[in-house]
Each structure stands twice: as structure tokens, then as C-alpha cells.
N, C-alpha and C. Protein backbone atom coordinates (compact mmCIF):
# COMPACT_ATOMS: atom_id res chain seq x y z
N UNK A 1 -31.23 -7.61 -15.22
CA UNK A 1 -30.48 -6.42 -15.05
C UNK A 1 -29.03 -6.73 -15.42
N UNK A 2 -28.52 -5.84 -16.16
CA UNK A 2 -26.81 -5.92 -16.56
C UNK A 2 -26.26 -4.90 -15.94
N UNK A 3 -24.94 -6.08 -15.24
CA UNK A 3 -23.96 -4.29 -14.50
C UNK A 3 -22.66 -4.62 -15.22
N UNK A 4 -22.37 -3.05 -16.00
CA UNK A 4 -21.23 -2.66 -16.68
C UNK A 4 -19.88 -2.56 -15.62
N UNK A 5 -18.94 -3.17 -15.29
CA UNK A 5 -18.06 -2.21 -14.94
C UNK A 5 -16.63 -1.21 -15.89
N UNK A 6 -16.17 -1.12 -14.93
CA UNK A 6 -15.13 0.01 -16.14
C UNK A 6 -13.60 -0.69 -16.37
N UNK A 7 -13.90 -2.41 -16.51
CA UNK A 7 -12.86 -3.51 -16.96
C UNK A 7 -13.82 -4.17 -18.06
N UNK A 8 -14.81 -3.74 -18.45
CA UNK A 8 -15.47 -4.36 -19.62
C UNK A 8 -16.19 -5.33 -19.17
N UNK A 9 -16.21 -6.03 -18.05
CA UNK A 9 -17.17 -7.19 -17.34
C UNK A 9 -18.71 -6.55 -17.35
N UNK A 10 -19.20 -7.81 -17.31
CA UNK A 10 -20.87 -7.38 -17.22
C UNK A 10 -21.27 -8.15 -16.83
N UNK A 11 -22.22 -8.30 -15.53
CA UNK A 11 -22.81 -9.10 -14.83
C UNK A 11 -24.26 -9.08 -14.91
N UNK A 12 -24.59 -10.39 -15.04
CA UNK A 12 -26.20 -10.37 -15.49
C UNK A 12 -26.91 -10.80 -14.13
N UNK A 13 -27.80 -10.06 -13.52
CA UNK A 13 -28.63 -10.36 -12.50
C UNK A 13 -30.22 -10.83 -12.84
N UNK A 14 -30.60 -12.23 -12.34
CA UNK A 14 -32.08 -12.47 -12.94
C UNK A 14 -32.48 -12.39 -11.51
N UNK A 15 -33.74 -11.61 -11.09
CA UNK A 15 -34.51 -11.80 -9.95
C UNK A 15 -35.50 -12.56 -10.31
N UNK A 16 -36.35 -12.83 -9.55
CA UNK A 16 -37.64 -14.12 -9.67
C UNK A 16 -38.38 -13.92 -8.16
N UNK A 17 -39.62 -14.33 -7.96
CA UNK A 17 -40.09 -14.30 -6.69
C UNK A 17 -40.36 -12.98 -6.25
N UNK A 18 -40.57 -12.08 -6.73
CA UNK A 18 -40.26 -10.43 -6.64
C UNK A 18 -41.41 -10.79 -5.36
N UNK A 19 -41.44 -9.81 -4.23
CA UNK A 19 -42.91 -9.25 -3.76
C UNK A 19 -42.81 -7.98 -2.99
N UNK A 20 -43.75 -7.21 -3.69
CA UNK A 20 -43.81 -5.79 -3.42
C UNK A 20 -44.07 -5.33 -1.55
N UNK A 21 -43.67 -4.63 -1.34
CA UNK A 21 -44.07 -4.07 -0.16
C UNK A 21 -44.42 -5.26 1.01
N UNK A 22 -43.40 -6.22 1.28
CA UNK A 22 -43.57 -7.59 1.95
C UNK A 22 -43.53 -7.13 3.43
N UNK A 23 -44.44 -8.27 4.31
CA UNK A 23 -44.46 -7.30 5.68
C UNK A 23 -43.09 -8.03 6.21
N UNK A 24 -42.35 -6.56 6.64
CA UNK A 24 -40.54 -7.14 7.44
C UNK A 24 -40.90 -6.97 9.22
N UNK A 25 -40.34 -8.22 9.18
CA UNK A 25 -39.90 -7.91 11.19
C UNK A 25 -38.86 -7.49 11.28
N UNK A 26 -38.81 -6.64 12.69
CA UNK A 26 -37.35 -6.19 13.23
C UNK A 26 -36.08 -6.80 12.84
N UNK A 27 -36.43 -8.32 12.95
CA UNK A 27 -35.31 -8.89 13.11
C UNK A 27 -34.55 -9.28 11.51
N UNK A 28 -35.41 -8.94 10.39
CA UNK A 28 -34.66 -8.63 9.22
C UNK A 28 -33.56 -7.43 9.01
N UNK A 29 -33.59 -6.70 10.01
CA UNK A 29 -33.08 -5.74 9.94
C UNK A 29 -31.31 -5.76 10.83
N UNK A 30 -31.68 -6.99 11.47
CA UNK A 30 -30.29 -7.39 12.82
C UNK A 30 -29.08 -7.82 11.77
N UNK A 31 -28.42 -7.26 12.31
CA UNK A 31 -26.94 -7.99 11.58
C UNK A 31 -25.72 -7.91 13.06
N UNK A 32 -25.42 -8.37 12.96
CA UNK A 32 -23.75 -9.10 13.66
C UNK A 32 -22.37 -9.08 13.31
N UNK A 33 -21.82 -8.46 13.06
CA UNK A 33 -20.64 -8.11 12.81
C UNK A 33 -19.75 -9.46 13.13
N UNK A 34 -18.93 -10.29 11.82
CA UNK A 34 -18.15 -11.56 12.88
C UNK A 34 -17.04 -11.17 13.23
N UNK A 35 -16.34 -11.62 14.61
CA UNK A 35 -15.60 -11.57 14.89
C UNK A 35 -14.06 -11.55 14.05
N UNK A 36 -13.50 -10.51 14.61
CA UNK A 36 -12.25 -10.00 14.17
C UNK A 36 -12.14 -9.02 12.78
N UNK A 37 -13.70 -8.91 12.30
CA UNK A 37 -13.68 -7.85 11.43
C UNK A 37 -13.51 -6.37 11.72
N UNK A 38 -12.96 -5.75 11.25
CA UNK A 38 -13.09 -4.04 11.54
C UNK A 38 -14.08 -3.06 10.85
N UNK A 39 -15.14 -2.74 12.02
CA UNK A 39 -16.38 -1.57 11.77
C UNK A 39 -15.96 -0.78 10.92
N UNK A 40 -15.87 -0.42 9.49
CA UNK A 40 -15.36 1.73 9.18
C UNK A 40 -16.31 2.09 9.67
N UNK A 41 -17.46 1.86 9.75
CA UNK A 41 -18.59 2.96 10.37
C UNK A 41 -20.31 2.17 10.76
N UNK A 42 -20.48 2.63 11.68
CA UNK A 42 -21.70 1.67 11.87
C UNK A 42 -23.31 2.66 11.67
């Protein structure tokens, strides 16, 4: 995949390992905010 931006850069993304419809636990879903960052919106 190529991403254009609007400075003329282009970033090439290769994925590998793809797997469709993988079974997720809850806990893929947890994130943590680190300390001293500021929420805009949760």
C-alpha cells in the first residue's frame, strides 16, 4: 500500500502474516492512557 501526502512524501506499507477474521479477547481491546498525557476525548 502507498500513502500520498500533500508534501509529495509517499510511504510504502508491506503487510505479511495477514489473518482474516482472527479470534480477539477483550483484552486486545484495553489501552491505558500514560501518565501526564491529555485525553481530547475518550
Amino acid at each position: 500500500m502507498k500513502l500520498h501526502d500533500v508534501f509529495g512524501n509517499v510511504t510504502v506499507l508491506t503487510l505479511s502474516a495477514l489473518e482474516q477474521n482472527p479470534t480477539l479477547t477483550e483484552r486486545a481491546f484495553h489501552f491505558e492512557w500514560p501518565a501526564g498525557v491529555d485525553v481530547v476525548q475518550e
